[in-house]
Protein backbone atom coordinates (compact mmCIF):
# COMPACT_ATOMS: atom_id res chain seq x y z
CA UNK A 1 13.69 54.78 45.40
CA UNK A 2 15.44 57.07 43.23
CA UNK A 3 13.95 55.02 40.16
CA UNK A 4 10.26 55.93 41.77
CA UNK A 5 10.86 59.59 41.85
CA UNK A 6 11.68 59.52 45.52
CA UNK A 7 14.15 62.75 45.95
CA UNK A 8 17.63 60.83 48.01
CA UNK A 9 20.07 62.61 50.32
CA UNK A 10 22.85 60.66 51.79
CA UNK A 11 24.53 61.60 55.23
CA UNK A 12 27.98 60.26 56.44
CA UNK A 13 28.71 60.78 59.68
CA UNK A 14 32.47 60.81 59.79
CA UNK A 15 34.24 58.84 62.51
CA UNK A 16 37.72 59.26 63.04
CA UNK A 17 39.46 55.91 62.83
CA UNK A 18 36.79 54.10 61.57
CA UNK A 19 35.42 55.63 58.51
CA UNK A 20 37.46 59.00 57.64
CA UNK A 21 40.01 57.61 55.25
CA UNK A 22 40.38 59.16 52.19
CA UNK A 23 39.90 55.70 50.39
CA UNK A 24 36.22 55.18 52.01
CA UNK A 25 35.30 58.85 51.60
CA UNK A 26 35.98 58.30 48.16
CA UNK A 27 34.30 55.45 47.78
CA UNK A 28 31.16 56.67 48.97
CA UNK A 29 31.56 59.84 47.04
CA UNK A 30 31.74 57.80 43.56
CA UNK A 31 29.07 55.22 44.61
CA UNK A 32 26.63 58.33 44.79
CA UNK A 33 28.09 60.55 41.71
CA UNK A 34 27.59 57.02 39.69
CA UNK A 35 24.66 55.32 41.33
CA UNK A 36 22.61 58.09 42.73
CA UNK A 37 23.68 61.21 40.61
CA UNK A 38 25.74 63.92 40.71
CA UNK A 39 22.73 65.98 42.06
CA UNK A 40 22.36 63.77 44.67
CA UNK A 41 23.01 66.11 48.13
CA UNK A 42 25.96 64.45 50.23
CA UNK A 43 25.77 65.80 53.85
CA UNK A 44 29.33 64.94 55.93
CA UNK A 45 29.00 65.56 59.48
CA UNK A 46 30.93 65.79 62.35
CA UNK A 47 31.07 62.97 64.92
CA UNK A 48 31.18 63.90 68.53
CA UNK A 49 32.54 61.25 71.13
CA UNK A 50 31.23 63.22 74.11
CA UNK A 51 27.57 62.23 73.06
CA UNK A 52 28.23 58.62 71.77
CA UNK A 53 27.06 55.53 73.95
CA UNK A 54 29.53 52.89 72.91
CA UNK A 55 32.43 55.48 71.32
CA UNK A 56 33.26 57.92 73.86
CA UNK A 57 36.87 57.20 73.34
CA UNK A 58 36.65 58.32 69.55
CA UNK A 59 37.95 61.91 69.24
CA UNK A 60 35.27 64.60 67.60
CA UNK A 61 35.72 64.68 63.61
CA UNK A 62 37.46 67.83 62.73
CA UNK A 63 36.61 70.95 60.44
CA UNK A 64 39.87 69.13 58.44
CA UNK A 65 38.53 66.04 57.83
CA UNK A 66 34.76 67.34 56.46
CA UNK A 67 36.68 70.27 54.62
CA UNK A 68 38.81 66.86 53.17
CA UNK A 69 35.38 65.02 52.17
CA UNK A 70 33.91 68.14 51.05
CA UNK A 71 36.95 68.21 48.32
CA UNK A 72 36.44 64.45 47.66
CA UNK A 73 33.05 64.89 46.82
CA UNK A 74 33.66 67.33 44.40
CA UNK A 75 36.54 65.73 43.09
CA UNK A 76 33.79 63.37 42.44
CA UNK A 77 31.70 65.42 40.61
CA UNK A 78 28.97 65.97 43.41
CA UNK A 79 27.16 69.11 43.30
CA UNK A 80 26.02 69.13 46.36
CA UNK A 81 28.08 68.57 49.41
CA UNK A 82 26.89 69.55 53.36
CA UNK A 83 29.67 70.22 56.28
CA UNK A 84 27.55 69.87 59.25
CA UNK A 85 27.77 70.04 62.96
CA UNK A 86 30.36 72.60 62.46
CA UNK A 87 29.08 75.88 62.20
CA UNK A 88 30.30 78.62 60.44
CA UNK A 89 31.99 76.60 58.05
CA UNK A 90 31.35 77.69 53.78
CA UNK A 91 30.93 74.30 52.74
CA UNK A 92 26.97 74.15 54.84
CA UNK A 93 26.09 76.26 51.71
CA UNK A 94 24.88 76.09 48.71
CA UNK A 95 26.86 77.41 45.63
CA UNK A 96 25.71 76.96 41.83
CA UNK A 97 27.29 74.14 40.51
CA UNK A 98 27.93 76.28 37.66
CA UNK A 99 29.39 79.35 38.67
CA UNK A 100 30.27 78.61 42.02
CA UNK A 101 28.31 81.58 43.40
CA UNK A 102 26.46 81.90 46.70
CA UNK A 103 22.83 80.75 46.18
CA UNK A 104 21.99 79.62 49.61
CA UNK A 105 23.65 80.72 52.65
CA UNK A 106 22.77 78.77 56.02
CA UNK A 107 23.82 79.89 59.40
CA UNK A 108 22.68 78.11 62.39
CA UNK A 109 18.84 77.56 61.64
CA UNK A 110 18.70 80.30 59.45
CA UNK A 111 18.59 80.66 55.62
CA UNK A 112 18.70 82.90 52.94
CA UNK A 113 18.10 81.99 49.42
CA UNK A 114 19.53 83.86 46.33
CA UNK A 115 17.89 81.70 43.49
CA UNK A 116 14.84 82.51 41.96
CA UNK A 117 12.18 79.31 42.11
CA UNK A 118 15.45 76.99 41.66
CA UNK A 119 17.51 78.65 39.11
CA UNK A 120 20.30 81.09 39.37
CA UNK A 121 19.22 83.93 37.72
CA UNK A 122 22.36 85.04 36.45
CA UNK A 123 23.52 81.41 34.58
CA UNK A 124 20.05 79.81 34.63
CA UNK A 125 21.81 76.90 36.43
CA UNK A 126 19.19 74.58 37.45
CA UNK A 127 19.93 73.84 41.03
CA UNK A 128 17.96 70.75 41.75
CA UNK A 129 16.17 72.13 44.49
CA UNK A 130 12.27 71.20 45.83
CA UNK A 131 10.01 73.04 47.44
């Protein structure tokens, strides 16, 4: 898809037990930074067991563990990497890959953008953003 022009995000829903180890988070995290692209968006959400049919028994995923992934990701050289479920938390925002400054600041289902048409104006970053 990627090939075709098709813009990709991936999204890991992190599951305590089964898929939160630092090995598979890694994993995942090179497979897109070398497959996919370092612009890729990774989005790591938060599992809730209180709202699963077959895995009520599985603990929720905790602000930890995505803060963890978040840090893997960019270990990785990701760009882009989404906390969500969580609210509140820093890492559901954009920064410039750059600079690290604020360039997109979400808060429940509101955003506010900082870039100008996709560029930081104070680097020129490109930020990989449509629409």
């Amino acid at each position: 898809m990627k090939e075709f022009g098709v813009w990709i995000e991936i999204t890991t829903l992190i599951i305590p037990t089964l898929n939160d180890s630092e090995e598979n988070l890694t994993n995942i995290a090179k497979f897109i930074a070398n497959e996919l692209g370092v612009e890729t968006p990774w989005h790591v959400t938060k599992f809730s067991g209180i709202i699963s049919w077959k895995l009520k028994h599985i603990s929720n995923t905790s602000a930890n563990t995505l803060r963890q992934a978040h840090n893997i990701g960019r270990a990785a050289g990701l760009r882009y990497i989404y906390s969500g479920n969580i609210p509140g938390m820093d890492t559901e925002n954009t920064y410039c890959p750059s600079c690290e400054v604020l360039i997109i600041e979400r808060s429940d289902m509101h955003i506010k953008r900082l870039d100008c048409d996709g560029k930081y104006s104070n680097c020129g970053q490109n930020l990989d953003i449509i629409g």
